[in-house]
N, C-alpha and C. Protein backbone atom coordinates (compact mmCIF):
# COMPACT_ATOMS: atom_id res chain seq x y z
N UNK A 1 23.53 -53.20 30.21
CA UNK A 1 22.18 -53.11 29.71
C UNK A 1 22.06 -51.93 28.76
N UNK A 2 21.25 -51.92 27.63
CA UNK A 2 21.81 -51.43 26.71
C UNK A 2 20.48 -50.05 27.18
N UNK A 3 19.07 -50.01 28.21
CA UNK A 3 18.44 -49.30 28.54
C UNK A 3 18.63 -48.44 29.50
N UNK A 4 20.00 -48.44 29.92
CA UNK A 4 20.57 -47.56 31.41
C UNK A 4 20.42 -46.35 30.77
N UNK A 5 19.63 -45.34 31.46
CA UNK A 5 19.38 -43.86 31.84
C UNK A 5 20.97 -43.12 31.80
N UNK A 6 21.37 -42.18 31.12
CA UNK A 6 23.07 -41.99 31.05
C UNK A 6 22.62 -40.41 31.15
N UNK A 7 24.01 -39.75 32.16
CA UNK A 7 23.41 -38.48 32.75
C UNK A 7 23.47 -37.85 31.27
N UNK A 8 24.02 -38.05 30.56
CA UNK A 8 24.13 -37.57 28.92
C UNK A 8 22.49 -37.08 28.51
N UNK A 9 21.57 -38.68 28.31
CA UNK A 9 20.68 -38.72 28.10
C UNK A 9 19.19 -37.75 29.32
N UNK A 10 19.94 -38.00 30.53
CA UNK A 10 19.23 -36.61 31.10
C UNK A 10 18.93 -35.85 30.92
N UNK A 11 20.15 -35.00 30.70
CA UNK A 11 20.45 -33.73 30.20
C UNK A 11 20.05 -32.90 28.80
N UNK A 12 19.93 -34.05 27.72
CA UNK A 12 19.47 -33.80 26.63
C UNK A 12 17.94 -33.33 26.29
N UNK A 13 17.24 -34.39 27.12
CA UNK A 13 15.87 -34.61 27.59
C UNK A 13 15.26 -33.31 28.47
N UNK A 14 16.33 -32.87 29.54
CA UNK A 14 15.95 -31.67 30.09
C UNK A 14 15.85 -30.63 29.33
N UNK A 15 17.17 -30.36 28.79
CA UNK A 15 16.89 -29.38 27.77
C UNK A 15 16.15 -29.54 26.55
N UNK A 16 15.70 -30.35 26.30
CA UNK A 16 14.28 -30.68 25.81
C UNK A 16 13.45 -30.32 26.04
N UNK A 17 13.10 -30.32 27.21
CA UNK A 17 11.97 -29.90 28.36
C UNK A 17 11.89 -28.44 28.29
N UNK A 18 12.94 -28.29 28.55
CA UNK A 18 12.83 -26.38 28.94
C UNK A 18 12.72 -25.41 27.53
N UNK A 19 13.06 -26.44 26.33
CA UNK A 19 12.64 -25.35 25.23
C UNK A 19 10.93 -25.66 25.62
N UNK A 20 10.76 -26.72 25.34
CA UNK A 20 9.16 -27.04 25.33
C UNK A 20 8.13 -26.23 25.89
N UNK A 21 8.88 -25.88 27.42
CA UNK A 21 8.05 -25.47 28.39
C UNK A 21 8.13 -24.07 27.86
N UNK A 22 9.34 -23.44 27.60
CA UNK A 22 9.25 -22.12 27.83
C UNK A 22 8.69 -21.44 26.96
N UNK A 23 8.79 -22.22 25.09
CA UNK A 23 7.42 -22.33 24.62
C UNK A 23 5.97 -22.07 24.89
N UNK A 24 5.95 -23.32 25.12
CA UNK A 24 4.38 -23.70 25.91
C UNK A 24 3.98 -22.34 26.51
N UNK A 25 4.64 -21.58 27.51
CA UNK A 25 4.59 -21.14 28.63
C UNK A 25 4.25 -19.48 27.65
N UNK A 26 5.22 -18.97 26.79
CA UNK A 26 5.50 -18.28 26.00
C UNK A 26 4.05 -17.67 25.14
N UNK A 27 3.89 -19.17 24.57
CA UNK A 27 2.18 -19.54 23.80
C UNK A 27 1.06 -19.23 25.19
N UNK A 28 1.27 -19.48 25.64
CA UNK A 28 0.37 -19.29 26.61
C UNK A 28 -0.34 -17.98 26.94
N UNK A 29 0.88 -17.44 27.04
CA UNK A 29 1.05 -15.96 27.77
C UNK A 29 0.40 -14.65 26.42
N UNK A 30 0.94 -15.46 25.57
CA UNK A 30 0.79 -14.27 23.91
C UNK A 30 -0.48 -14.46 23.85
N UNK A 31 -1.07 -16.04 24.10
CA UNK A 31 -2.71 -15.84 23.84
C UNK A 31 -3.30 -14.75 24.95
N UNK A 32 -3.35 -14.50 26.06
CA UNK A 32 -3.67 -13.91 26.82
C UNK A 32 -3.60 -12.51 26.41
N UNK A 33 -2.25 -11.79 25.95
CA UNK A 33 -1.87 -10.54 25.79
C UNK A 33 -0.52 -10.23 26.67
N UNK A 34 0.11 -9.61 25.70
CA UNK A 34 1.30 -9.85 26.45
C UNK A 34 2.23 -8.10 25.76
N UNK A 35 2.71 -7.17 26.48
CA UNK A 35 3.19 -5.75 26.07
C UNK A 35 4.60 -6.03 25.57
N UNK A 36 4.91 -5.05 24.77
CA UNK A 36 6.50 -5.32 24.53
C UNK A 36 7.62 -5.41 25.61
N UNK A 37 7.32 -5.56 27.04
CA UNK A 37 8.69 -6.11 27.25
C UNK A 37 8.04 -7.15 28.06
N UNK A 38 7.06 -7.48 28.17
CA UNK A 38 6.98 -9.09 28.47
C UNK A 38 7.48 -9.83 27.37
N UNK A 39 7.42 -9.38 25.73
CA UNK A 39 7.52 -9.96 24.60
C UNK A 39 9.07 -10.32 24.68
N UNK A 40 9.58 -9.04 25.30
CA UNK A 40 11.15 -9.41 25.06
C UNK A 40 11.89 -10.32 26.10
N UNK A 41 10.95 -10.04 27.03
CA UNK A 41 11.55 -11.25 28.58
C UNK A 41 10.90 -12.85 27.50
N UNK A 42 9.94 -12.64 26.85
CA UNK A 42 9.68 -14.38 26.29
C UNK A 42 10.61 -14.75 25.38
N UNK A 43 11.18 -13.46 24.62
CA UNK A 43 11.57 -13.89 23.53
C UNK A 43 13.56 -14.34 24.04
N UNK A 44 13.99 -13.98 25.03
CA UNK A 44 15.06 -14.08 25.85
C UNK A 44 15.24 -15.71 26.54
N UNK A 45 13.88 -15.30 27.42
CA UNK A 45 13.81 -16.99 27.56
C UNK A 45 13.93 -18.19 26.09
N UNK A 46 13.24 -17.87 25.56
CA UNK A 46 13.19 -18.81 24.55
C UNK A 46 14.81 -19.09 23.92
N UNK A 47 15.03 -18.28 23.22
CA UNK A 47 16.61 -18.15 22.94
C UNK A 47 17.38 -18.70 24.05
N UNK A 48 17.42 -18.16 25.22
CA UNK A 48 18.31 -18.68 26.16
C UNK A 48 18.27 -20.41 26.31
N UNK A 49 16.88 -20.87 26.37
CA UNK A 49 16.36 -22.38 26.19
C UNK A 49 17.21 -22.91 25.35
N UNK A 50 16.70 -22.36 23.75
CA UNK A 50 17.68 -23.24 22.88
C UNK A 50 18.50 -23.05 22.70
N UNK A 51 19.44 -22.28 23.74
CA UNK A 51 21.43 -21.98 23.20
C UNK A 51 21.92 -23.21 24.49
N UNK A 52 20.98 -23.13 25.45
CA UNK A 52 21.40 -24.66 26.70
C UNK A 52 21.28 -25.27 25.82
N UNK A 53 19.94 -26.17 24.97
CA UNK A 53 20.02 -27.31 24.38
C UNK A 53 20.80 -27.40 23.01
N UNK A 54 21.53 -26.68 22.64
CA UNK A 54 22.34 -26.29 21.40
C UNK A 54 23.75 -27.31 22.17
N UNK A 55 24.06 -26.21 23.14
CA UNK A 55 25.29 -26.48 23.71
C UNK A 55 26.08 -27.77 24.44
N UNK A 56 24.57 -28.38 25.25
CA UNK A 56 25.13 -29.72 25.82
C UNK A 56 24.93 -31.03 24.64
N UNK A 57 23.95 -30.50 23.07
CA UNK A 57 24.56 -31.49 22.48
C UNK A 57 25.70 -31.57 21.59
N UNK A 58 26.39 -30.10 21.62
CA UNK A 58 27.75 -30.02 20.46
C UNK A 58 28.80 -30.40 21.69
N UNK A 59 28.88 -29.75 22.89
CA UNK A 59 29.84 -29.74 23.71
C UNK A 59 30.40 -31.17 24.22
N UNK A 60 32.04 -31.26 24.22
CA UNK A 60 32.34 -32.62 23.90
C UNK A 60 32.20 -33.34 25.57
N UNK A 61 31.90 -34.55 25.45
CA UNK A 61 32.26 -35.45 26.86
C UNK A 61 33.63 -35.40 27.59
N UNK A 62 33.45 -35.46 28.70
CA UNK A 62 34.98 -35.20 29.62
C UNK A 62 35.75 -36.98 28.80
N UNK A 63 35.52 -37.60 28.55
CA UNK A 63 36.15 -38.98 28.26
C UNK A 63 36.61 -38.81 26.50
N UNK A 64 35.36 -38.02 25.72
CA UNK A 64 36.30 -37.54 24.68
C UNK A 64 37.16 -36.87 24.28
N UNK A 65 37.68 -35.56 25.69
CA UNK A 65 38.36 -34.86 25.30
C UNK A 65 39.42 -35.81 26.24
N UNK A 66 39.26 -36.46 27.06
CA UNK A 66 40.72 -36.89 27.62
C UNK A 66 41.11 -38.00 26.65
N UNK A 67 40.50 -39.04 26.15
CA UNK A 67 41.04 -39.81 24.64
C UNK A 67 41.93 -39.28 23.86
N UNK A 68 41.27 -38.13 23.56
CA UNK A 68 42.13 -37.13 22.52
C UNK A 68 43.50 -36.84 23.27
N UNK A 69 43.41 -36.18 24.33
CA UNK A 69 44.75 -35.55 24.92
C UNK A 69 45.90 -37.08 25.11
N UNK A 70 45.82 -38.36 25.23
CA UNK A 70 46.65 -39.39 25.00
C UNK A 70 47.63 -39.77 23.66
């Protein structure tokens, strides 16, 4: 079935999620008021968010790197 859920597609989606949120969460917080090292704990999170979702979409599949090694 060409609509099966693939832990690939999970994962992508999560880290989707967690830039979004930590965003969201980020925006949230700055409207309120927020001191320089809350700024730097947001600005950490955020970065940290998008280097996960950077990574699980460059990083290769266990089935592409064993193809290769044949």
């Amino acid at each position: 079935m060409p609509n099966d859920i693939t832990k690939k597609d999970l994962v992508d989606w999560s880290s989707a999620c967690l830039v979004f949120l930590s965003g969201a969460m980020t925006g949230h917080y700055a409207a309120v008021g927020m001191n320089l090292i809350q700024w730097t704990g947001a600005l950490a999170a955020i970065l940290g968010s998008v280097t996960i979702a950077v990574a699980v979409r460059v990083w290769p599949t266990k089935s592409a790197t064993a193809n290769a090694k044949d």
